[in-house]
C-alpha atoms as a PDB file:
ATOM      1  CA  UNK A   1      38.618 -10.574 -37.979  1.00  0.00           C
ATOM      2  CA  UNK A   2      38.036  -7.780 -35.616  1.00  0.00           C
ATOM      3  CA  UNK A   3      37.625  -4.991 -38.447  1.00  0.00           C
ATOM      4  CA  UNK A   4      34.546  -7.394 -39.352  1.00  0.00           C
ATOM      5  CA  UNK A   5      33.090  -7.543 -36.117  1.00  0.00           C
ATOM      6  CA  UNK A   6      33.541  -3.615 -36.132  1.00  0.00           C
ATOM      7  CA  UNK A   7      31.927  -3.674 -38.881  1.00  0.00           C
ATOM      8  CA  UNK A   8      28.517  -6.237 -37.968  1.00  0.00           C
ATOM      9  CA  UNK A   9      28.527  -3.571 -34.885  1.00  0.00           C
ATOM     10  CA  UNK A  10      28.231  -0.638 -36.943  1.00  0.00           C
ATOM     11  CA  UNK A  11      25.873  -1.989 -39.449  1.00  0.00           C
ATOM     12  CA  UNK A  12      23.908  -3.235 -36.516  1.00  0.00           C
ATOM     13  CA  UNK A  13      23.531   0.206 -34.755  1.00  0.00           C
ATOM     14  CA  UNK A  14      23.111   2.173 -38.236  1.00  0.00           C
ATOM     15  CA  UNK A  15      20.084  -0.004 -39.193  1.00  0.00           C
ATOM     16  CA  UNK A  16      18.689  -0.136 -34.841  1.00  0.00           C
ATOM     17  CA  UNK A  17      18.702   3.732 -35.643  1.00  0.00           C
ATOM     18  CA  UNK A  18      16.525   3.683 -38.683  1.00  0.00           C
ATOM     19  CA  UNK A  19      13.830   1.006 -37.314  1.00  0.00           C
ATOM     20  CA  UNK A  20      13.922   3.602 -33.855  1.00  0.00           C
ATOM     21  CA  UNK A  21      12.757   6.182 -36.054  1.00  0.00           C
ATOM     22  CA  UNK A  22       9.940   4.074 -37.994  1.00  0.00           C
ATOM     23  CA  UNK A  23       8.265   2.933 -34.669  1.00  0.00           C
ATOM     24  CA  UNK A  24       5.248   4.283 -33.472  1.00  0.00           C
ATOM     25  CA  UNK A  25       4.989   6.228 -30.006  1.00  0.00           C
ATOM     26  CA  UNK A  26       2.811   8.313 -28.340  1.00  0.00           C
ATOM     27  CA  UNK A  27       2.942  11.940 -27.937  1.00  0.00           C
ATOM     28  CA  UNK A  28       0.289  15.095 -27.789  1.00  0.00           C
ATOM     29  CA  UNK A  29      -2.641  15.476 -30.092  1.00  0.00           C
ATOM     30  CA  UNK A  30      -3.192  11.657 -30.108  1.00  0.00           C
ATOM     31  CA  UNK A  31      -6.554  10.159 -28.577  1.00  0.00           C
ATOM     32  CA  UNK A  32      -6.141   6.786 -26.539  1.00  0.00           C
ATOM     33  CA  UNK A  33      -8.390   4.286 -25.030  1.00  0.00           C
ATOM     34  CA  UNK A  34      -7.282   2.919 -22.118  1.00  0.00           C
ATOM     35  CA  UNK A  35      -8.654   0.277 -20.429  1.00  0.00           C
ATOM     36  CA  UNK A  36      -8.374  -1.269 -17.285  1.00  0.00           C
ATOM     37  CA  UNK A  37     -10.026  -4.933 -16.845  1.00  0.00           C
ATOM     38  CA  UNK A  38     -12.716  -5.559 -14.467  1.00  0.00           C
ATOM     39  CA  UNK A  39     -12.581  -2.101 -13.495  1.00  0.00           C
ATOM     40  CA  UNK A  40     -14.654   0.032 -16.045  1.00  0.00           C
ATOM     41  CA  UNK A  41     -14.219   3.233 -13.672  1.00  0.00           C
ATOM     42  CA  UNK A  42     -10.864   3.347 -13.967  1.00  0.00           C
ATOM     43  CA  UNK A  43     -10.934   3.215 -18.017  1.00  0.00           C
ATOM     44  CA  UNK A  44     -12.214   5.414 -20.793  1.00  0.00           C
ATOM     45  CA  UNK A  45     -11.146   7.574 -23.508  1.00  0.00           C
ATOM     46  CA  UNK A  46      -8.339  10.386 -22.771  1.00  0.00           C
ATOM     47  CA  UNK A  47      -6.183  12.933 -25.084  1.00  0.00           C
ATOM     48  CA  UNK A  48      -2.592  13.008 -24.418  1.00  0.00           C
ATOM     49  CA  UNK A  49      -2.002  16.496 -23.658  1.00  0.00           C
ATOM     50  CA  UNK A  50       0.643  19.411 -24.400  1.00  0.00           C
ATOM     51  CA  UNK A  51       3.076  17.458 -22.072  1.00  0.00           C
ATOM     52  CA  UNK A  52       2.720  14.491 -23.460  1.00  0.00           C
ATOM     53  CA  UNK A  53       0.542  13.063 -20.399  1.00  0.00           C
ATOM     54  CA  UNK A  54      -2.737  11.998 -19.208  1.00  0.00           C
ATOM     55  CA  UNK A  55      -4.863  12.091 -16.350  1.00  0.00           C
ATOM     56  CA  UNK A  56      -6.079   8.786 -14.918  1.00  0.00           C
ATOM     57  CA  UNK A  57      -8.565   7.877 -11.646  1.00  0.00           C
ATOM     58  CA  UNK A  58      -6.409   7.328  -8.674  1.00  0.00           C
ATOM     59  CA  UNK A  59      -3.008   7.422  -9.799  1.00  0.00           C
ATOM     60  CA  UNK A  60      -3.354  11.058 -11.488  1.00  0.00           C
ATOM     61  CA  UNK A  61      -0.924  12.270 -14.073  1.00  0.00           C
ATOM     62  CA  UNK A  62       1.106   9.629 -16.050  1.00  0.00           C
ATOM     63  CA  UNK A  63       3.334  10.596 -18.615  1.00  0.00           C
ATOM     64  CA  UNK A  64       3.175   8.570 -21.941  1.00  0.00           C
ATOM     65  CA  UNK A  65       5.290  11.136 -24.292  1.00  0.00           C
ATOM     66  CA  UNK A  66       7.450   8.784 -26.571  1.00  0.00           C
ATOM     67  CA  UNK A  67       6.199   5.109 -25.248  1.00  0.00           C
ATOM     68  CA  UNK A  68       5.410   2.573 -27.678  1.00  0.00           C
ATOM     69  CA  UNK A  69       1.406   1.662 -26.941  1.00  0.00           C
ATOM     70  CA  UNK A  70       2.999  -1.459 -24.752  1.00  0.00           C
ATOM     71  CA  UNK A  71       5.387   0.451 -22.922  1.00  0.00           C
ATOM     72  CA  UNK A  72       2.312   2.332 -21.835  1.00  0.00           C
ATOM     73  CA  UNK A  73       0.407  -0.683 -20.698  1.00  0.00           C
ATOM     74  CA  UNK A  74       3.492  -1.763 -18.472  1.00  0.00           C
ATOM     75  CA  UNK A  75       3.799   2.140 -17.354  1.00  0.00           C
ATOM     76  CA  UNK A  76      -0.049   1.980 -16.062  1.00  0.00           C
ATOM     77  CA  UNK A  77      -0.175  -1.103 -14.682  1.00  0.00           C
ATOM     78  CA  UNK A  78       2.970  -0.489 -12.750  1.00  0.00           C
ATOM     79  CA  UNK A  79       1.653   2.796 -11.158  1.00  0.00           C
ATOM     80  CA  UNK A  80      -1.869   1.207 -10.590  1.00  0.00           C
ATOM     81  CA  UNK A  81      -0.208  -1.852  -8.847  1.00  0.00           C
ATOM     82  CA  UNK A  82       1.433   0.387  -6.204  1.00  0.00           C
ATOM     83  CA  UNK A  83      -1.032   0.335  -3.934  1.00  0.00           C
ATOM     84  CA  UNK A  84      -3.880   0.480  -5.943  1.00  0.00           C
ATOM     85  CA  UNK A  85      -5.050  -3.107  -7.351  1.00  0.00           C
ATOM     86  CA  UNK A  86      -3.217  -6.344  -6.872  1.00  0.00           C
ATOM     87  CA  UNK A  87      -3.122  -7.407 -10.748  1.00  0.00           C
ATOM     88  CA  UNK A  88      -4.086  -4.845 -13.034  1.00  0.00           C
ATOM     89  CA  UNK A  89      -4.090  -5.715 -16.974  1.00  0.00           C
ATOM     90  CA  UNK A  90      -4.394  -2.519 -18.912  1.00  0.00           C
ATOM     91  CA  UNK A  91      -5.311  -2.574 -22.895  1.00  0.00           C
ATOM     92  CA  UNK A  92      -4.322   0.772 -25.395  1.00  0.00           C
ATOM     93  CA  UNK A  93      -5.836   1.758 -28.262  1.00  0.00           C
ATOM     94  CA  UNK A  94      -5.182   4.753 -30.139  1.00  0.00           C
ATOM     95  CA  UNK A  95      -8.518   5.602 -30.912  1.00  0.00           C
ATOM     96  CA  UNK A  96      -7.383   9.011 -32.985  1.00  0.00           C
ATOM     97  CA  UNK A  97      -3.489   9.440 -34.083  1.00  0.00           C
ATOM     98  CA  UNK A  98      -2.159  12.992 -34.391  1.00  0.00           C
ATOM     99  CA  UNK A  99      -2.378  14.403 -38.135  1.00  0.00           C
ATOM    100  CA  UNK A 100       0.492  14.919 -40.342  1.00  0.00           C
ATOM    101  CA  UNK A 101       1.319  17.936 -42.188  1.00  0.00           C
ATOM    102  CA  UNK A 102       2.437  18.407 -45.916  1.00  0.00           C
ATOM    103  CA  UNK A 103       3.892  22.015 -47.079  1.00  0.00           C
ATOM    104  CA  UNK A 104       5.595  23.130 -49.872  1.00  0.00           C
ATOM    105  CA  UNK A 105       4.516  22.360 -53.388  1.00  0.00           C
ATOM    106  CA  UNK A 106       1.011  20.461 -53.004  1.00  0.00           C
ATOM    107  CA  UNK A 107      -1.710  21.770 -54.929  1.00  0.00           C
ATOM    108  CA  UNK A 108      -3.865  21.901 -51.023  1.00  0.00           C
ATOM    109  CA  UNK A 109      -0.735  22.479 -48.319  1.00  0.00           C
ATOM    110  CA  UNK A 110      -2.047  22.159 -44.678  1.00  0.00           C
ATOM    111  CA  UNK A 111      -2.987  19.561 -41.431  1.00  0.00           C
ATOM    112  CA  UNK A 112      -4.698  15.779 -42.845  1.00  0.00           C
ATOM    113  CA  UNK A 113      -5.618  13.028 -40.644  1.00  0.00           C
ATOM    114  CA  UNK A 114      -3.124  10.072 -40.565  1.00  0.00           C
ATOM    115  CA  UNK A 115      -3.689   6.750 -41.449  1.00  0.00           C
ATOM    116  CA  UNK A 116      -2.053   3.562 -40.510  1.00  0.00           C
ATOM    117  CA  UNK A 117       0.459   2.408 -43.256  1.00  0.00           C
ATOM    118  CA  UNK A 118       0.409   6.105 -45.029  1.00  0.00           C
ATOM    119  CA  UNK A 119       3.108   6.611 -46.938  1.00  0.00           C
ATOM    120  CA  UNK A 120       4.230   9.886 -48.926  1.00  0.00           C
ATOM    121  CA  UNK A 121       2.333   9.167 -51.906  1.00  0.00           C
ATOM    122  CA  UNK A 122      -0.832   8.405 -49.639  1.00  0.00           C
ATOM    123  CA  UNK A 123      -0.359  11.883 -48.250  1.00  0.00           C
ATOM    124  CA  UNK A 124       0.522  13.922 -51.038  1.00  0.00           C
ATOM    125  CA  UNK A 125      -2.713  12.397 -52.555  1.00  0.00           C
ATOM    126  CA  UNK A 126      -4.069  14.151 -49.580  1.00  0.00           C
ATOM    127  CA  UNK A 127      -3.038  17.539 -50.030  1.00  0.00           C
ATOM    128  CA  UNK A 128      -4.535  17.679 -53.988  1.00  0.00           C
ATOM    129  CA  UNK A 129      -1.308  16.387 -55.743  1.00  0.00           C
ATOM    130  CA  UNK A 130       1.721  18.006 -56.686  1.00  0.00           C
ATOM    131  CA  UNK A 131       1.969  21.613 -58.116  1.00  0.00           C
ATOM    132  CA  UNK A 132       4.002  21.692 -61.283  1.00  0.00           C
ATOM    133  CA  UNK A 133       6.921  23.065 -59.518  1.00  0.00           C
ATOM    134  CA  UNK A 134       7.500  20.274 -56.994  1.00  0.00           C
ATOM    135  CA  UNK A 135      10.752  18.385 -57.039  1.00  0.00           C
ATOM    136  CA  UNK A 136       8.979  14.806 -56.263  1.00  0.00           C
ATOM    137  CA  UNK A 137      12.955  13.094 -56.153  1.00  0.00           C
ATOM    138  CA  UNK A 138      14.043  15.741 -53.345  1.00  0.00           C
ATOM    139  CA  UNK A 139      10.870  15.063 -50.513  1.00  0.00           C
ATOM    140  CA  UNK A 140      11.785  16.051 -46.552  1.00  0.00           C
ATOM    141  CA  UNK A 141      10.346  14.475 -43.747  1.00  0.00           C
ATOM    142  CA  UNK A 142      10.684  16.163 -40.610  1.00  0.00           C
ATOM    143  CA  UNK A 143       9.791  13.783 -37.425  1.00  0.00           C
ATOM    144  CA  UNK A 144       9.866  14.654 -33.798  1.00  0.00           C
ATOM    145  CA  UNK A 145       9.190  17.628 -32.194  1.00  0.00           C
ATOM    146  CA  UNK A 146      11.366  20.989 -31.926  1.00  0.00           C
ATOM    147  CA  UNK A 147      13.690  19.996 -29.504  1.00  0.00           C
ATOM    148  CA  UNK A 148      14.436  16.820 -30.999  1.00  0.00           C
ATOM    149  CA  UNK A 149      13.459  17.379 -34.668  1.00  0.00           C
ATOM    150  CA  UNK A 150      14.851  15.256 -37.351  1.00  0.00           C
ATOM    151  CA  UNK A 151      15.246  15.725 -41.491  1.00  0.00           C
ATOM    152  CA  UNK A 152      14.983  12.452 -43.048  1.00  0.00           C
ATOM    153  CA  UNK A 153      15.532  12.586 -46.769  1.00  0.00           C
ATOM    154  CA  UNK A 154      12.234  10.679 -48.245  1.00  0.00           C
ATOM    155  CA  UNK A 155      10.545   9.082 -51.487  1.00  0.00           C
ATOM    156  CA  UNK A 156       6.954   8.499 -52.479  1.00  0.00           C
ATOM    157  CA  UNK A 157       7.167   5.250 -50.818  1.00  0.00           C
ATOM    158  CA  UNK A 158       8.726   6.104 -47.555  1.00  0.00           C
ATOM    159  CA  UNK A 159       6.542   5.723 -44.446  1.00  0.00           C
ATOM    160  CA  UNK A 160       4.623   8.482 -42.816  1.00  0.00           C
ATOM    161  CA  UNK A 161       3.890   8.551 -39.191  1.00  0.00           C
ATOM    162  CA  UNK A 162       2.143  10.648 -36.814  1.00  0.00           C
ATOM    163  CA  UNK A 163       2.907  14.400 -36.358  1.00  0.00           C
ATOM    164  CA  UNK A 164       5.225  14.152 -39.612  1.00  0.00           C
ATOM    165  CA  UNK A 165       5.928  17.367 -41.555  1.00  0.00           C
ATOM    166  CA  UNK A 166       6.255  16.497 -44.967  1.00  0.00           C
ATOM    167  CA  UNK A 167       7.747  18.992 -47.109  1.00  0.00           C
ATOM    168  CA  UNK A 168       7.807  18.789 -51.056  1.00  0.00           C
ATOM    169  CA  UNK A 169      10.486  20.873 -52.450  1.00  0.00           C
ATOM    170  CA  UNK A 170      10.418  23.352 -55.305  1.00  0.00           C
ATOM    171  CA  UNK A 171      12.514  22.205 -58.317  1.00  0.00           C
ATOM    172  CA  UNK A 172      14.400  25.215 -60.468  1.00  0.00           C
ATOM    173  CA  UNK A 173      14.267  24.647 -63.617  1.00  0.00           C
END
C-alpha cells in the first residue's frame, strides 16, 4: 500500500512538472494591455521590458517576469490597492506575444511571430519547410531563458510557446 501511494505521488509531481512547463507566462518582448476599470489614466498599452517589468501611473515599476496573465491582475491590483484606490479590478491582454525562433535545418531559419495554439509543425511551416537534411523524429525545444533554459525533446505536434527556440536537427545519413 504505501509503495502505491509513492507511486500516485510521483506520477503526480512528474506530470505537475510537464503542465508547469506548457503554461503561458509573461516575460520580455511581450506587449500587454492593461487595464484598470473606471480609471482610463491609469491603463493603456505597455512592453514588458529587459527585466521582465513594466512601468505603471502611480505605483511605478511592477515586475511581471514569469506570472501567468491572472497572477498579474492580482499583482496590480494588490500594489494599486495600497494606498492608491479602494477596489481596483485590473483586466490583461497580451496584445503582442514574444516570437519564437526555429534554427537548424529549415529551408528559412530565423525570428516568426507566435501564434496561440502553434505547434512545431505550425512553425516549421513558418520557416519554409524542412531542408532535406533535417531529422524531423529528433526536434529540440529549448524554453526559458539562459539562466533557466530547458531542452525538451519534441514532435511535430508538440506545443510551441512564446520565446521558444526550436531547433531541427541534421540527420547523417
Amino acid at each position: 500500500m504505501k509503495n502505491i501511494i509513492l507511486t500516485a505521488i510521483l506520477l503526480f509531481a512528474v506530470s505537475g512538472g510537464v503542465h508547469a512547463q506548457t503554461v503561458y507566462t509573461i516575460d520580455s518582448g511581450d506587449e500587454l494591455r492593461i487595464t484598470v476599470f473606471d480609471e482610463e489614466s491609469l491603463s493603456g498599452d505597455f512592453s514588458v521590458g529587459a527585466d521582465g517589468s513594466v512601468t505603471l501611473p502611480l505605483i511605478g515599476t511592477v515586475t511581471l517576469r514569469d506570472l501567468t496573465p491572472q497572477a498579474a491582475q492580482q499583482t496590480i491590483a494588490n500594489a494599486l490597492a495600497d494606498g492608491y484606490l479602494r477596489h481596483p479590478v485590473v483586466s490583461i491582454d497580451v496584445l503582442h506575444f514574444r516570437p519564437v525562433y526555429i534554427i537548424g535545418e529549415i529551408n528559412e531559419p530565423g525570428e516568426y511571430g507566435y501564434a496561440s495554439g502553434m505547434n512545431v509543425l505550425n512553425a516549421v511551416a513558418l520557416g519554409g519547410g524542412y531542408t532535406y537534411r533535417a531529422d524531423q523524429d529528433d526536434i529540440i525545444i529549448m524554453r526559458g531563458r539562459d539562466d533557466n533554459r530547458v531542452e525538451i525533446q519534441a514532435n511535430e505536434q508538440s506545443i510551441v510557446l512564446p520565446g521558444d527556440i526550436i531547433h531541427i536537427t541534421e540527420r547523417y545519413f
